[in-house]
N, C-alpha and C. Protein backbone atom coordinates (compact mmCIF):
# COMPACT_ATOMS: atom_id res chain seq x y z
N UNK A 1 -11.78 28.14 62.83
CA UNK A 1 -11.73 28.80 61.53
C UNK A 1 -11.09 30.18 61.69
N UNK A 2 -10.49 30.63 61.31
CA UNK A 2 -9.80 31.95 60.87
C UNK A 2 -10.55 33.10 61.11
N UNK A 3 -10.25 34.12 61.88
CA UNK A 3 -11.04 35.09 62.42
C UNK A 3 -11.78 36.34 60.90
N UNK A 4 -10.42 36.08 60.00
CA UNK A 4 -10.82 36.85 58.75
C UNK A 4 -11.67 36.16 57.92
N UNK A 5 -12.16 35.13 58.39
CA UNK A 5 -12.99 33.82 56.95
C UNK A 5 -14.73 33.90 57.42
N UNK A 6 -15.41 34.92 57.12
CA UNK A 6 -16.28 34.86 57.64
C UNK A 6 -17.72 33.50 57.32
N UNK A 7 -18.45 33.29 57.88
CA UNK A 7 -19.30 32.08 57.51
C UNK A 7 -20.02 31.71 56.27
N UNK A 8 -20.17 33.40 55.62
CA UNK A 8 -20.77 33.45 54.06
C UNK A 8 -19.50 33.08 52.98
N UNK A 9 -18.05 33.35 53.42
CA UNK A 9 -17.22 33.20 53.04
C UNK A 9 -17.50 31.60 52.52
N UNK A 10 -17.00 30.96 53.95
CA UNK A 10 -16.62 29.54 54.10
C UNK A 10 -17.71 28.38 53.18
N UNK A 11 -18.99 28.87 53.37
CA UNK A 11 -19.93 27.99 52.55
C UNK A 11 -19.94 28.45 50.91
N UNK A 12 -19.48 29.62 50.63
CA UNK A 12 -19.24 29.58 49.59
C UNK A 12 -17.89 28.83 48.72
N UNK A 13 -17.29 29.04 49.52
CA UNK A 13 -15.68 27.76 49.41
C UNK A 13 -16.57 26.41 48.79
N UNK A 14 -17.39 25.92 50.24
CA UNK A 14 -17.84 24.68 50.10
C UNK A 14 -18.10 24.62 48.89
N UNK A 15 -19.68 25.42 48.68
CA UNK A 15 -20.21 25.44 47.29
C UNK A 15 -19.53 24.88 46.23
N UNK A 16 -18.59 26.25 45.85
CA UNK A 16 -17.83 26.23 44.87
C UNK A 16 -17.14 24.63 44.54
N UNK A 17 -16.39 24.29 46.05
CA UNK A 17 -15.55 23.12 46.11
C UNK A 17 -16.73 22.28 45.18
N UNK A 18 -17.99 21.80 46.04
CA UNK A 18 -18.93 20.84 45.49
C UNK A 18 -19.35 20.83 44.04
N UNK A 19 -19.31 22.02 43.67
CA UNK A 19 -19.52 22.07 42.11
C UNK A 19 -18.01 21.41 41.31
N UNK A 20 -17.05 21.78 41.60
CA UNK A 20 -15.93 21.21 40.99
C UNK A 20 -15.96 19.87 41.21
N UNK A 21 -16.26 19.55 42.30
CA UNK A 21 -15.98 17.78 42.49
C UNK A 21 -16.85 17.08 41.80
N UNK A 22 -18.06 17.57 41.41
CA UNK A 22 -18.81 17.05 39.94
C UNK A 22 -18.77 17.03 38.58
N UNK A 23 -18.13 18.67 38.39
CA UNK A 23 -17.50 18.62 37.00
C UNK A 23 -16.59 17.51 36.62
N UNK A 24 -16.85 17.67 35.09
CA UNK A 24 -16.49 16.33 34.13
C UNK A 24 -14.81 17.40 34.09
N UNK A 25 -14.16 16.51 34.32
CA UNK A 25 -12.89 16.93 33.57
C UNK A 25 -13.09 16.86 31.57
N UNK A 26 -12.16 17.77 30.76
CA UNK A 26 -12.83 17.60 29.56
C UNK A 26 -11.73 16.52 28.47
N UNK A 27 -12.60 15.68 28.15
CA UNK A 27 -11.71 14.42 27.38
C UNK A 27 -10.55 15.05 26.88
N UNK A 28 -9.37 14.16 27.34
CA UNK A 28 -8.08 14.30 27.09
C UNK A 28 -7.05 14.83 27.72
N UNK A 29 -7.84 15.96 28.91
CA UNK A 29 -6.76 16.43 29.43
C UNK A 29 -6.16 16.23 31.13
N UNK A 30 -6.83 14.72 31.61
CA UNK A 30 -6.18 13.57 32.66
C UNK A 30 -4.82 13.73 32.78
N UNK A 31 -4.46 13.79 31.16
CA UNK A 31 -3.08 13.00 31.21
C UNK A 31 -2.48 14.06 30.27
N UNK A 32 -2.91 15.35 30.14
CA UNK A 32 -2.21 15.97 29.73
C UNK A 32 -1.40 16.86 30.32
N UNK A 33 0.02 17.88 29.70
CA UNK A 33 0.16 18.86 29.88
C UNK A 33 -0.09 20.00 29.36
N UNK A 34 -0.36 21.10 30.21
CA UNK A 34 -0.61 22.47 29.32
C UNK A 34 0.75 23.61 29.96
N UNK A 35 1.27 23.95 28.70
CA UNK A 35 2.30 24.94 29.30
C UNK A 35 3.61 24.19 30.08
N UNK A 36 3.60 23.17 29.75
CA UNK A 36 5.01 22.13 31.07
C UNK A 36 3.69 22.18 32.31
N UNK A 37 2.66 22.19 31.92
CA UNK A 37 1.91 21.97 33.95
C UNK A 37 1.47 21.03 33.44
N UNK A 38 1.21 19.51 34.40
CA UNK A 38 0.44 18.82 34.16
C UNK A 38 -0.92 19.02 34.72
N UNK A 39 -1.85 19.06 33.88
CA UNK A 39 -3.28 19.25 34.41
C UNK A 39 -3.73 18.60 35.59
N UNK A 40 -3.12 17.11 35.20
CA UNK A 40 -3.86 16.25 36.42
C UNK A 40 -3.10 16.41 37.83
N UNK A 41 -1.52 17.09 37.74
CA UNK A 41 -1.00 17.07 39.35
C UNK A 41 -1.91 18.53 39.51
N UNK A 42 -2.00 19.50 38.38
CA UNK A 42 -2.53 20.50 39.15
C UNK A 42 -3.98 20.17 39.83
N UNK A 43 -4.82 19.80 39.43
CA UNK A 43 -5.71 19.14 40.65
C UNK A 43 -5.85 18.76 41.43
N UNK A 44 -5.18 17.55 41.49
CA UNK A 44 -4.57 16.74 42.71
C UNK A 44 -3.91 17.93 43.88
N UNK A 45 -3.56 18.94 43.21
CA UNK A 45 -2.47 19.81 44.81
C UNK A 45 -3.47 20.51 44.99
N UNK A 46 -4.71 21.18 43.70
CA UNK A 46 -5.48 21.87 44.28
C UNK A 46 -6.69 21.43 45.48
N UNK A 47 -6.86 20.10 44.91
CA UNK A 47 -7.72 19.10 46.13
C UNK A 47 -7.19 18.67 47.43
N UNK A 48 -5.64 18.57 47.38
CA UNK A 48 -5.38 18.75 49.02
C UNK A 48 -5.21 19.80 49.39
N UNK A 49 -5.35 21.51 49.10
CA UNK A 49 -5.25 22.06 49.68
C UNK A 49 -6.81 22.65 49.86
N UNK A 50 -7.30 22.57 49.14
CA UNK A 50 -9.08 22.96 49.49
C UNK A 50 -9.69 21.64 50.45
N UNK A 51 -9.44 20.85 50.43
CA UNK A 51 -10.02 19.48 51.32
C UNK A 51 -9.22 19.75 52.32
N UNK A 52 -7.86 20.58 52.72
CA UNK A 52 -7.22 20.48 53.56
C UNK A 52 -7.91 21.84 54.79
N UNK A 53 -7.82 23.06 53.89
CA UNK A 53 -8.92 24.02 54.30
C UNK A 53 -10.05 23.95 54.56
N UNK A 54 -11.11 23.01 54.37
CA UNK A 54 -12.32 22.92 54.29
C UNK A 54 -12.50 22.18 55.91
N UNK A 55 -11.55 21.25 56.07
CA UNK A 55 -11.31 20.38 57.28
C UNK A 55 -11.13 21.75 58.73
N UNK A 56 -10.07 22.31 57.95
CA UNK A 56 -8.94 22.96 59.22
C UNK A 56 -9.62 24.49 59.16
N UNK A 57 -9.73 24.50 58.63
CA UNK A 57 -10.62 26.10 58.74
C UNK A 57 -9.05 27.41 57.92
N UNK A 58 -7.73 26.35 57.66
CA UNK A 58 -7.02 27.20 57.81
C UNK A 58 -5.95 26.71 56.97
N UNK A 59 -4.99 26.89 56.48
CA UNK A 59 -4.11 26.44 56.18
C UNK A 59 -2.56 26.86 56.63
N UNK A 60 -1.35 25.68 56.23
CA UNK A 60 -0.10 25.85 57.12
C UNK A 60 0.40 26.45 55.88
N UNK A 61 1.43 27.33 56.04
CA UNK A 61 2.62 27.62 55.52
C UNK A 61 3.06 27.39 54.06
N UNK A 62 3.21 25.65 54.31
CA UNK A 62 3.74 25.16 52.95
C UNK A 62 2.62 24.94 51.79
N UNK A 63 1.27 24.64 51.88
CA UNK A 63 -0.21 24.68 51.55
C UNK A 63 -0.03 25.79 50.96
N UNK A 64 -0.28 26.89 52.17
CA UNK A 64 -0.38 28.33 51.49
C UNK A 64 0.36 28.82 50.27
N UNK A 65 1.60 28.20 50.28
CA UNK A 65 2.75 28.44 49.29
C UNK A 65 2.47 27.52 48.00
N UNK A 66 1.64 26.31 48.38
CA UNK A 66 1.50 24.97 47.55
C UNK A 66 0.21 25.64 46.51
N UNK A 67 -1.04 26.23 47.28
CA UNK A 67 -1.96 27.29 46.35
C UNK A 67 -1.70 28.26 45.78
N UNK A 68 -0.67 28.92 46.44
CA UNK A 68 -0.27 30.07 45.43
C UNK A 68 0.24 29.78 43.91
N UNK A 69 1.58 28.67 44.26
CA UNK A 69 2.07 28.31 42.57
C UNK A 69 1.05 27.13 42.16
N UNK A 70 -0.29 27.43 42.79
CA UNK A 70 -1.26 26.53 41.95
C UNK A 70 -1.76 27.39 40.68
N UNK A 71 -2.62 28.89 41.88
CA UNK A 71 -2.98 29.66 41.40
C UNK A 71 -2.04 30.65 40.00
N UNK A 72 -0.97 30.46 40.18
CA UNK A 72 -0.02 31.09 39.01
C UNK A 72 -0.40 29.86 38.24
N UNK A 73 -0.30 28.45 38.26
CA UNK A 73 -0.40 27.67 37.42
C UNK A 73 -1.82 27.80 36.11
N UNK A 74 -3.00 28.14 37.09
CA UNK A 74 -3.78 27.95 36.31
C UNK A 74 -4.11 29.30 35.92
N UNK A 75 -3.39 30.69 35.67
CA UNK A 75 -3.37 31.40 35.02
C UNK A 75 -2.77 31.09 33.56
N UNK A 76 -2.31 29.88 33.57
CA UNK A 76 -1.54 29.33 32.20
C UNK A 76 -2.13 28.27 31.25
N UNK A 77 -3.02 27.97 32.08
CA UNK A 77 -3.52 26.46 32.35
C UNK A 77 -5.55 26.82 31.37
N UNK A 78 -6.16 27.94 32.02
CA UNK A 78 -7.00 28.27 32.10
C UNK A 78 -7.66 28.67 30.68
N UNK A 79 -6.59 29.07 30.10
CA UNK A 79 -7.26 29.72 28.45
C UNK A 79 -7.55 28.32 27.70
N UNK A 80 -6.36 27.50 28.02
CA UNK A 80 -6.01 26.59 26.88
C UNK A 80 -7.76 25.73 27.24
N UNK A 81 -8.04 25.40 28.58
CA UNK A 81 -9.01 24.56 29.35
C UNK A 81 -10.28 25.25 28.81
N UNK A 82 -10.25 26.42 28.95
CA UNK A 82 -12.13 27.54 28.60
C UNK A 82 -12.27 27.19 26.49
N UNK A 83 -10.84 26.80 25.89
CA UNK A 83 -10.99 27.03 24.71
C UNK A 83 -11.77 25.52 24.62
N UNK A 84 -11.06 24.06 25.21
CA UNK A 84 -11.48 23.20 25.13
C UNK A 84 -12.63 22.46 25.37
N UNK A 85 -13.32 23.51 26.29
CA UNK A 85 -15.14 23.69 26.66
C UNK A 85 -15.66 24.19 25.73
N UNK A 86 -15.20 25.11 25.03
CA UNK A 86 -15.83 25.95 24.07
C UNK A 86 -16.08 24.69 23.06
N UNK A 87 -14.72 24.50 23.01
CA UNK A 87 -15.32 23.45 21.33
C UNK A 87 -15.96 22.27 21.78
N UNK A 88 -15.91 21.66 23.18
CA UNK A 88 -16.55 20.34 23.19
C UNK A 88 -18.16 20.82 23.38
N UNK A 89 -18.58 21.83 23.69
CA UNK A 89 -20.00 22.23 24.33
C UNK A 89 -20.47 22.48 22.83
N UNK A 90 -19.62 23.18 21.37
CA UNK A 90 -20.15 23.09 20.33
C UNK A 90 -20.44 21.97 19.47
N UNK A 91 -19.20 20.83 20.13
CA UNK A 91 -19.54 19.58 19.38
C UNK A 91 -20.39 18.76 20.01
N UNK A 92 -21.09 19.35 20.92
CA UNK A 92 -21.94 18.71 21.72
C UNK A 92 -23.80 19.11 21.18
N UNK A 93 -23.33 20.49 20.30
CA UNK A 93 -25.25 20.62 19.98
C UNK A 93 -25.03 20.08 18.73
């Protein structure tokens, strides 16, 4: 593991990871796009590179580069997704 990733670090990764891999994605947006991103590749790259880290303690090069224009992605991605919780969690009481 990475000399800068300390152990409170790393289980919090986990954590976090484990909570996402339970969340419900929210109806409709599998197969959608938001912004030209497709929701569902952005997952998919974000899950091999956190499953890829979680393994390796570390990540290569192209990964590192592959999370970054994840992370720009879901600065785009993110409003449209928190609005669509909002209304399903209201049509939910």
């Amino acid at each position: 593991m990475d000399e800068n990733l300390t152990e409170t670090n790393a289980e919090l990764i986990q954590e976090l990871w484990e909570e996402h891999q339970t969340a419900r994605m929210p109806s409709g947006f599998a197969s959608r796009d938001v912004n030209g991103i497709s929701f569902e590749l952005l997952d998919i790259d974000v899950t091999g590179c956190v499953s890829t880290f979680l393994q390796r303690g570390t990540l290569d090069t192209w990964r590192t580069a592959s999370l970054g224009l994840c992370v720009h992605h879901c600065y785009d991605v993110l409003p449209i997704l928190s609005e669509a919780c909002q209304v399903s969690a209201k049509m939910s009481h």
